[in-house]
Protein backbone atom coordinates (compact mmCIF):
# COMPACT_ATOMS: atom_id res chain seq x y z
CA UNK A 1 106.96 107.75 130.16
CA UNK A 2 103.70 106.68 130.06
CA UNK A 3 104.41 103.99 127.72
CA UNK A 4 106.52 102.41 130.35
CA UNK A 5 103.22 102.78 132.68
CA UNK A 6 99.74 101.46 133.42
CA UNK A 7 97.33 103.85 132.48
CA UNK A 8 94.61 104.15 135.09
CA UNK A 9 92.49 106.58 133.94
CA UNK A 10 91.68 110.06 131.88
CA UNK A 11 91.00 113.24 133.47
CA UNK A 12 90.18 116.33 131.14
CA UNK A 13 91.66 114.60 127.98
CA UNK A 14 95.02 114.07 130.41
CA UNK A 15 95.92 109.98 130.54
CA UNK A 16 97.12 109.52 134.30
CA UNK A 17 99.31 105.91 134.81
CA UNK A 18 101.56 104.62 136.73
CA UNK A 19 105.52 103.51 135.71
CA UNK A 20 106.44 100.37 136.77
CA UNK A 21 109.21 101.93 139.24
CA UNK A 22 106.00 103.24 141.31
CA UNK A 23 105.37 99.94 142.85
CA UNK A 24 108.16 99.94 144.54
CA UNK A 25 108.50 102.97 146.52
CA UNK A 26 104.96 102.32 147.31
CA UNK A 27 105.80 99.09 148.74
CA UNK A 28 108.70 100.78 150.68
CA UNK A 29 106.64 103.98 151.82
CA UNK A 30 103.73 101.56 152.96
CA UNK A 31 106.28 99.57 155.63
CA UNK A 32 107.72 102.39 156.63
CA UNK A 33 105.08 103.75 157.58
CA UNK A 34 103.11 100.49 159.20
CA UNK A 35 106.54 100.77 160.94
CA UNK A 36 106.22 104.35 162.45
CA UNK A 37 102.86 103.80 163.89
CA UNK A 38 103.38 100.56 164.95
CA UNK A 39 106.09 102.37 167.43
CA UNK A 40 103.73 105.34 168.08
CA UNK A 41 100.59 103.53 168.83
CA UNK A 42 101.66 100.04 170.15
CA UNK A 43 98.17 99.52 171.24
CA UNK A 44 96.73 99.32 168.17
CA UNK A 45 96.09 96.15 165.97
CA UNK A 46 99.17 94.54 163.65
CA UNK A 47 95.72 94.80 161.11
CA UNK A 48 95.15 98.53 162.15
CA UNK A 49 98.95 99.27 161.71
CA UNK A 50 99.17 98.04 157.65
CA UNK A 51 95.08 99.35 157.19
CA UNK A 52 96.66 103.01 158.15
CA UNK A 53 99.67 102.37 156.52
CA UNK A 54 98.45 101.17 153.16
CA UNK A 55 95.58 104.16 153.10
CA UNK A 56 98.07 106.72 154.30
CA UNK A 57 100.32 105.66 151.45
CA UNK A 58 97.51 105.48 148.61
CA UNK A 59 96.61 109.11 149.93
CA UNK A 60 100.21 110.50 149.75
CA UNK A 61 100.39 109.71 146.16
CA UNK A 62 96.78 110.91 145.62
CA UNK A 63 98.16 114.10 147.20
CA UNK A 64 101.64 113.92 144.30
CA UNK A 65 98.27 113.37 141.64
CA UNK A 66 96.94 116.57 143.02
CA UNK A 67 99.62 118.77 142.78
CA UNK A 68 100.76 117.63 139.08
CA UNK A 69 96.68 118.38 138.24
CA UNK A 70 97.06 121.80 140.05
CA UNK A 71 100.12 122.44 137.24
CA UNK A 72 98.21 120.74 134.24
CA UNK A 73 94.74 122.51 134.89
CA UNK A 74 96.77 125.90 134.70
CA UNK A 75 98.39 124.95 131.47
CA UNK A 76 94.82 123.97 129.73
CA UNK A 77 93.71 127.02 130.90
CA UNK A 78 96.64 128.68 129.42
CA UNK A 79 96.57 126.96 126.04
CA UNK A 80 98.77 124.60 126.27
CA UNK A 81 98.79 120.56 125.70
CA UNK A 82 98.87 118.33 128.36
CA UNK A 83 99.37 113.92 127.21
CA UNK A 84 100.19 112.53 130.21
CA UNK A 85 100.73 112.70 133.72
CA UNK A 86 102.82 109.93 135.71
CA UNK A 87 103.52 108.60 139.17
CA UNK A 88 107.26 106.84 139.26
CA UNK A 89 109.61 106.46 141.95
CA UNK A 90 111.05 110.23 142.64
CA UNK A 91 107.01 111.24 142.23
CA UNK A 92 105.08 112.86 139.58
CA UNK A 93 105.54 114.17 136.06
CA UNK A 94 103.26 115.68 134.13
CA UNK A 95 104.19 116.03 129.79
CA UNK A 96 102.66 119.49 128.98
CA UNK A 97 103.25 119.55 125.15
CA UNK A 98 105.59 122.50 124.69
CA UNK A 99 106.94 125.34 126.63
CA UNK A 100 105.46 128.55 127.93
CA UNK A 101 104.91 131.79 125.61
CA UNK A 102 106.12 134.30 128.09
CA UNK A 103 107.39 134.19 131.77
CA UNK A 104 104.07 134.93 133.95
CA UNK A 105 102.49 131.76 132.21
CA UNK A 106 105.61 129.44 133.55
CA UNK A 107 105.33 130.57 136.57
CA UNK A 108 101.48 130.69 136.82
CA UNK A 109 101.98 127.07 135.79
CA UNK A 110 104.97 126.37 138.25
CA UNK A 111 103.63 127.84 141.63
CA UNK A 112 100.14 125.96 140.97
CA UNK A 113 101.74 122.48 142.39
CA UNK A 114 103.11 124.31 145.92
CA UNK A 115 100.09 126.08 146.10
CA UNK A 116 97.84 122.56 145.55
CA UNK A 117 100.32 120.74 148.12
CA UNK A 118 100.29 123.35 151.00
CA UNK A 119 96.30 123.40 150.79
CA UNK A 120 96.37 119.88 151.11
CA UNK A 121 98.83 120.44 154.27
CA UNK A 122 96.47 123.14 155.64
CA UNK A 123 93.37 120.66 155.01
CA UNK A 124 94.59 117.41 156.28
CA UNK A 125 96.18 119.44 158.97
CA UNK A 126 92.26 120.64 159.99
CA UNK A 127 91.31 116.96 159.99
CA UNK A 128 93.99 115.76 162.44
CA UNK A 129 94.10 118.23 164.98
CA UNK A 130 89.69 117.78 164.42
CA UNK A 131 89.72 114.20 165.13
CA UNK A 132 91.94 114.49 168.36
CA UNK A 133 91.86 111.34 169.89
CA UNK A 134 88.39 110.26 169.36
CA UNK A 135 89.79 109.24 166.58
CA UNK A 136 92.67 108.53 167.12
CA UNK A 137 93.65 106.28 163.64
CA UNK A 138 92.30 108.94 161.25
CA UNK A 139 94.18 111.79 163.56
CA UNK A 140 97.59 109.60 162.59
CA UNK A 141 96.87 109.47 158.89
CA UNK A 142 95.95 113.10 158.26
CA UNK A 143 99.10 114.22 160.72
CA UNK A 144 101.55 112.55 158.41
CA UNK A 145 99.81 113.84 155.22
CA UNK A 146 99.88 117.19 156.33
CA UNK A 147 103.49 117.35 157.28
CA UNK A 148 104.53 115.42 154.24
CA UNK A 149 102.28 117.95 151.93
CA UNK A 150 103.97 120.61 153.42
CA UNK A 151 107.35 118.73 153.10
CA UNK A 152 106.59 118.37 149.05
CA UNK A 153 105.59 122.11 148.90
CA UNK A 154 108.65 123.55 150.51
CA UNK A 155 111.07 121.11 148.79
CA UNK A 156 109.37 121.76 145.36
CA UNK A 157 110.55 125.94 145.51
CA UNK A 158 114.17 124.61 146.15
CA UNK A 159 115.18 126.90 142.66
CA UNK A 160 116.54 123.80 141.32
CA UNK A 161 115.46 123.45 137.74
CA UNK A 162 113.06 121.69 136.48
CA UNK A 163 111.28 121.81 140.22
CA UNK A 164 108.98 123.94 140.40
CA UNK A 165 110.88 126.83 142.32
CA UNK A 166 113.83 125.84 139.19
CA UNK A 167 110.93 126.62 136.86
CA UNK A 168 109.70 130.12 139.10
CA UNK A 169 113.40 130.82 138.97
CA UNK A 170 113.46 130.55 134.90
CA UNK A 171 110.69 132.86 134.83
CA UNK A 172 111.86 135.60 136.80
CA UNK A 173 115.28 135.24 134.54
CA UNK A 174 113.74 134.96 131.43
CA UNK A 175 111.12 138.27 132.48
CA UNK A 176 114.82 140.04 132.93
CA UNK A 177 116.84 138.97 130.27
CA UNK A 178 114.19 138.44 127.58
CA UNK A 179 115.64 135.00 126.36
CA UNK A 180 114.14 131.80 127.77
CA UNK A 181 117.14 129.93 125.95
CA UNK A 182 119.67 132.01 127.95
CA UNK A 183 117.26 131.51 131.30
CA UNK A 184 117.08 127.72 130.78
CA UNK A 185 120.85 127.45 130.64
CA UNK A 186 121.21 129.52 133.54
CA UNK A 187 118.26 128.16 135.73
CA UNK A 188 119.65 123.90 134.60
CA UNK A 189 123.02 124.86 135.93
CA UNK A 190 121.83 126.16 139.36
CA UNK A 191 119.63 122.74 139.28
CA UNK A 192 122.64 120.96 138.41
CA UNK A 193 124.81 122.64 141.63
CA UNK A 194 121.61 121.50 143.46
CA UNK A 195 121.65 118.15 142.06
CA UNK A 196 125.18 117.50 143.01
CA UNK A 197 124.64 118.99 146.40
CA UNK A 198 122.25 116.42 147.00
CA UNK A 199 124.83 113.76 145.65
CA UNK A 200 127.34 114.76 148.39
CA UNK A 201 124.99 115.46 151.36
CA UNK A 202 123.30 112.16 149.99
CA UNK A 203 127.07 110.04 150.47
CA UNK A 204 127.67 111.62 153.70
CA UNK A 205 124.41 110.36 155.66
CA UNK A 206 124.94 106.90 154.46
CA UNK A 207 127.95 106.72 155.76
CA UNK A 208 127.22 108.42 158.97
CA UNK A 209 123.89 108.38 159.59
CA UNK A 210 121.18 106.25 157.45
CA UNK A 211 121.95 104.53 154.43
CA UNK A 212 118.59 104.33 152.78
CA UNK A 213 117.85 107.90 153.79
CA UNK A 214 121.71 108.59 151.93
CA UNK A 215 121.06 106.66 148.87
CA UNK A 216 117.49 108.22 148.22
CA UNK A 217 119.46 111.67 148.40
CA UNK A 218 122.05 110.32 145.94
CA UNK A 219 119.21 109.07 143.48
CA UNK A 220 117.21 112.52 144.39
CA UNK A 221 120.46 114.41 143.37
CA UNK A 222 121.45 112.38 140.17
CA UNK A 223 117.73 112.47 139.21
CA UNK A 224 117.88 116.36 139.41
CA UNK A 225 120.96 116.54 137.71
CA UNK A 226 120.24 114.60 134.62
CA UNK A 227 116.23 116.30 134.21
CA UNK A 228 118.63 119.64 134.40
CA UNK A 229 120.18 118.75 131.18
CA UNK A 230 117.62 117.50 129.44
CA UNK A 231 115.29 120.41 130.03
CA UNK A 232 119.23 122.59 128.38
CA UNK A 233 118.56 119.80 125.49
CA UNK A 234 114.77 120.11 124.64
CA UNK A 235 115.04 124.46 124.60
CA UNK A 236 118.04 124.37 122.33
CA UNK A 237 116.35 121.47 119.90
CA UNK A 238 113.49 124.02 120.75
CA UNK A 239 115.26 127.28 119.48
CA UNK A 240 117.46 125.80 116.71
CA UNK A 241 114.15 124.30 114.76
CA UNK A 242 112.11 127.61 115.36
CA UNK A 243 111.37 128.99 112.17
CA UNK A 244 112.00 126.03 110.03
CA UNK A 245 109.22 123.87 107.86
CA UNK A 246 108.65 120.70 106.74
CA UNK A 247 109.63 122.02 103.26
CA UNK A 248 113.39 123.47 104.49
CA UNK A 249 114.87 119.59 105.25
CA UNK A 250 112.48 117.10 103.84
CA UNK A 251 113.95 115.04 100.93
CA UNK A 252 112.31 115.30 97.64
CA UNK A 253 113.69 112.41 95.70
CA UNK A 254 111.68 110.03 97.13
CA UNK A 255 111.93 105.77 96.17
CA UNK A 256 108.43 105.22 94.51
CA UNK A 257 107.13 101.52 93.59
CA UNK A 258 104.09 100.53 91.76
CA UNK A 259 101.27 98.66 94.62
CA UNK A 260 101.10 95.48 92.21
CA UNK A 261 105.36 94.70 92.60
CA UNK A 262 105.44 91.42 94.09
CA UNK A 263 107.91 91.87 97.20
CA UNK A 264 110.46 89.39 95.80
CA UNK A 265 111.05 92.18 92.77
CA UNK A 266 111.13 95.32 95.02
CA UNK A 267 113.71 93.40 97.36
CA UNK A 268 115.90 92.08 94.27
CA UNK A 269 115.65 95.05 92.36
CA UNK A 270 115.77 98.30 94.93
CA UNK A 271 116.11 97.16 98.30
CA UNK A 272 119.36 94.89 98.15
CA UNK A 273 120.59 97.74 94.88
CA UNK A 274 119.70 100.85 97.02
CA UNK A 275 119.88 100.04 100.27
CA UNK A 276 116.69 101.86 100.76
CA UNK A 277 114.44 100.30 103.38
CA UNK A 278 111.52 102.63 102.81
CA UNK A 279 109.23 103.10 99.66
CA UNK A 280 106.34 105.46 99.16
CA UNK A 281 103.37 103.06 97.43
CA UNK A 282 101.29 104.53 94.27
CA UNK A 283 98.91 103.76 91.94
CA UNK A 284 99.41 106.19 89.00
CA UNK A 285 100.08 109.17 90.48
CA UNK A 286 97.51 108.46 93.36
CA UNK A 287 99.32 107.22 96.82
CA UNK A 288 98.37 104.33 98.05
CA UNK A 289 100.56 103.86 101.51
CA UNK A 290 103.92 102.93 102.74
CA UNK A 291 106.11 100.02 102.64
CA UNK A 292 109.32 99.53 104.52
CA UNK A 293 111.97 96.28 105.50
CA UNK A 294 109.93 95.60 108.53
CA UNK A 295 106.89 94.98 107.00
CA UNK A 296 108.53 92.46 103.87
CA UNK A 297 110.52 90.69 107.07
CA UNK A 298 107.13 90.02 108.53
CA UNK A 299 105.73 87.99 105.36
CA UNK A 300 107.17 84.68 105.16
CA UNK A 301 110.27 84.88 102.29
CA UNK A 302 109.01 82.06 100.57
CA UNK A 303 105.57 83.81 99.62
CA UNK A 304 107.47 87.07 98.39
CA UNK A 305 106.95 86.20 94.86
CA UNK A 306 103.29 86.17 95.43
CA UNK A 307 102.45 88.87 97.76
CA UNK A 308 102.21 92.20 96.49
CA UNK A 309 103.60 95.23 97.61
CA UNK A 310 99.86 96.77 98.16
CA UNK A 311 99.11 93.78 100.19
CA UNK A 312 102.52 94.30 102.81
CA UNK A 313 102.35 97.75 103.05
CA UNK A 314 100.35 100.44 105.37
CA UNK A 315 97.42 102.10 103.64
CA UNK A 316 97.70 105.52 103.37
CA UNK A 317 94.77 106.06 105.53
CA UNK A 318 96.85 104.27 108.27
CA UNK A 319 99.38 106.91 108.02
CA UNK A 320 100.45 109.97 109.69
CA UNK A 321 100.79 112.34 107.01
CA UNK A 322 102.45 116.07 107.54
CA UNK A 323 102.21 119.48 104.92
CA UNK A 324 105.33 121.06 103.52
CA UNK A 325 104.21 124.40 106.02
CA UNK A 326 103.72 122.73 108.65
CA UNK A 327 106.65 123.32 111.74
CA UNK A 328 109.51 121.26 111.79
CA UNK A 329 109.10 120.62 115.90
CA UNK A 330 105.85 119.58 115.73
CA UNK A 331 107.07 116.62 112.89
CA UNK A 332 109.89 115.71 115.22
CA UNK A 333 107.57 115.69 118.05
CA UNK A 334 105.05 113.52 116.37
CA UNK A 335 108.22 110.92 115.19
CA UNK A 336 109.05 110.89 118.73
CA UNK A 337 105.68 110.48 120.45
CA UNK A 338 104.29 107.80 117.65
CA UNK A 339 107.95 106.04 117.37
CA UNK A 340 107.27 106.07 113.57
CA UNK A 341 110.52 106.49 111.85
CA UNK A 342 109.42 108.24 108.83
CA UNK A 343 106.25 110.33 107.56
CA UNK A 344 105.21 111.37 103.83
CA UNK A 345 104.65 114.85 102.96
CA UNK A 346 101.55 115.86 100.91
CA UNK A 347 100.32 119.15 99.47
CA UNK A 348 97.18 118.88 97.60
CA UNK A 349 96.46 115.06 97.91
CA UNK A 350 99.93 114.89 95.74
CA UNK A 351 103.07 113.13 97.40
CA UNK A 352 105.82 115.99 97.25
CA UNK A 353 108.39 114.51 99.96
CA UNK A 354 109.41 112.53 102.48
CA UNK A 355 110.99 113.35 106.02
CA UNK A 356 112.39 110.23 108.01
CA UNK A 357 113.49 111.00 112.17
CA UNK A 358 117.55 110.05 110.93
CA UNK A 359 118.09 112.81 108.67
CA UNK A 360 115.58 115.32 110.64
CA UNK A 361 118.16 114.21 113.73
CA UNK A 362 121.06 114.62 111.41
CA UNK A 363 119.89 118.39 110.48
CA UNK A 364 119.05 119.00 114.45
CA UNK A 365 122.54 117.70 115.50
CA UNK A 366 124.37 120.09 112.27
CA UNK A 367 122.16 123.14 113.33
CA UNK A 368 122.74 122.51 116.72
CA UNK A 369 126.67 122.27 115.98
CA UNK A 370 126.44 125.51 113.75
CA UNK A 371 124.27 127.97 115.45
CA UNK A 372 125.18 126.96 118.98
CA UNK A 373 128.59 126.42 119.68
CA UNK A 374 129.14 124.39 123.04
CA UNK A 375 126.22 121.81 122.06
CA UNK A 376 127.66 118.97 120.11
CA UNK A 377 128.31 117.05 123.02
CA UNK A 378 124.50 117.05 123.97
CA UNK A 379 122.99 113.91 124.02
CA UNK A 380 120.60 112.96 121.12
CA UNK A 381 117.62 114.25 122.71
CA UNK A 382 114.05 112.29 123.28
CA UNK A 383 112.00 115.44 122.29
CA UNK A 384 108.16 114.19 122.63
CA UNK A 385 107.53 115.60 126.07
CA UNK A 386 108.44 118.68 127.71
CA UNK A 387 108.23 117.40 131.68
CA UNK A 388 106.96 118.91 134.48
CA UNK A 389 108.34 117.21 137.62
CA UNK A 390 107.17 117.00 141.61
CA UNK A 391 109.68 114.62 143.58
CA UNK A 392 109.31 112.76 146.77
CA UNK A 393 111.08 113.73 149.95
């Protein structure tokens, strides 16, 4: 997500941005609430009204910040990788780079964000009832913050998965049954029932009550839903490629073409023959980089019988390179989270493969379809980020 966002800052090696969508439930969230204390404190200034609204707003989502830091700080503690953390419409999501070893650390992890949130209830809740009506403005702001904290702390144990009480939920399952792949499945569907709950109780208040407060439920619910199945995705991609190394799937006949080919040659001769739109570069026996369609497309076709293929292609020192031991996941995860479409293998400073995402996606969806019967009619899966999510009420 966060290459959909603007990244504001770093914190502990964690890039925090916003998504686009952000803006606008900011913009909403800020009237509505110039609009609730314009009606409780009339006597204020139209200035004072947006000045309170605006900061009140900016300190909500500092509050959604906190409690997707609370979870990340746990999981650095714990060992594991956090990239990004994200404010978007339904809240905040924080990409911690792989699932949990055992069930305490999930829910270590999971209860940190309703722990963060409630202490920010309890604190602003100190300042308002402190500044009474001496003053009176500040008294306003911290009121709201501490209801709404405590709002996003309840609302985030709701065991719908992947919310935070979905994820403390998972745990407790997976510490019973021993098999987080069985507890995921179990802990999505009751965050699926949950999703679609929201989806009708969402459709009844707009039509009898409030229609923005009914749509957000809808959007709430389908949100939940669709996160549900996604998580089911990720821990089946998850279990089917545990165990398996570069070395089981990547292809070893690999299209090899000299660096000094002029471009008009390798497209005559291999690319329009073969069909192949990726070639490993050498120099002897030495690699040199990697060429592919995109890169010839970029050089103007009449100057393809004088560029050379060293000169179009990516130096090897450019590119991401992976080891015939190295785990499978951790390739697809790095295809995913670069958006590179293919990677060479290398043992020894020798080229001894090739694995592209298609047929690594090809093998997922076949082991998928073998081992786990039920599963071919999950969607292809987006497998850099495992997410982490706190939604707005």
């Amino acid at each position: 997500m966060i290459g959909q966002s603007v990244k504001l800052t770093k914190i502990r090696g964690i890039d925090v941005g916003i998504h686009y969508s952000w803006f606008i439930v900011f913009v909403l969230i800020t009237f509505s609430l110039t609009a609730r204390f314009a009606s409780d404190h009339p006597h204020w200034t139209v200035v004072e009204h947006y000045m309170v609204g605006i900061a009140t707003s900016l300190l909500f989502f500092s509050s959604i910040l906190v409690h997707e830091l609370a979870h990340s700080f746990v999981a650095l503690a714990k060992g594991m990788p956090v990239r990004s953390i994200t404010l978007f419409v339904f809240g905040g999501v924080a990409q911690i780079g792989r699932e949990p070893d055992r069930p305490m650390t999930e829910f270590q992890i999971a209860i940190a964000g309703p722990i963060a949130s409630a202490l920010l209830a309890v604190g602003f809740g100190v300042i308002a009832y402190l500044g009474g009506d001496q003053f009176e403005r500040l008294s306003a702001l911290a009121g709201w913050l501490a209801s709404i904290n405590l709002m996003l702390a309840v609302f985030n144990l709701v065991p719908g998965f992947p919310l935070d009480g979905g994820r403390i939920f998972r745990a407790a399952l997976w510490h019973m049954t021993g098999n987080l792949t069985k507890a995921t499945r179990i802990a999505a569907g009751t965050g699926q029932g949950i999703g679609y709950a929201f989806i009708f109780f969402g459709i009844v208040t707009g039509f009898t009550a409030n229609w923005f407060s009914g749509l957000w439920l809808a959007f709430i619910g389908w949100f939940l839903m669709n996160a549900a199945q996604e998580s089911v995705v990720q821990v089946s991609v998850r279990s089917a490629l545990s165990g398996l190394v570069v070395e089981d799937v990547m292809s070893r006949d690999c299209p090899v073409v000299p660096a000094r080919m002029a471009l008009a040659e390798l497209v005559r001769e291999h690319i329009l023959r073969t069909g192949q739109r990726c070639f490993i570069v050498v120099e002897g026996s030495r690699l040199e980089g990697l060429v592919t369609l995109h890169q010839i497309k970029a050089v103007p076709q009449e100057r393809w019988a004088q560029v050379s293929v060293g000169e179009a292609m990516t130096p090897v020192s450019q590119l991401r390179i992976v080891t015939p031991t190295q785990p499978l996941l951790d390739v697809l995860q790095l295809l995913e989270g670069r958006d590179i479409n293919q990677v060479p293998v290398v043992a020894g400073g020798q080229l001894v493969g090739m694995i592209t995402r298609d047929h690594l996606l090809r093998v997922l969806a076949l082991k998928l379809e073998l081992d786990m019967p039920g599963t071919r009619e999950l969607p292809a899966p987006g497998l850099s980020q495992w997410p982490r999510v706190s939604s707005t009420t």
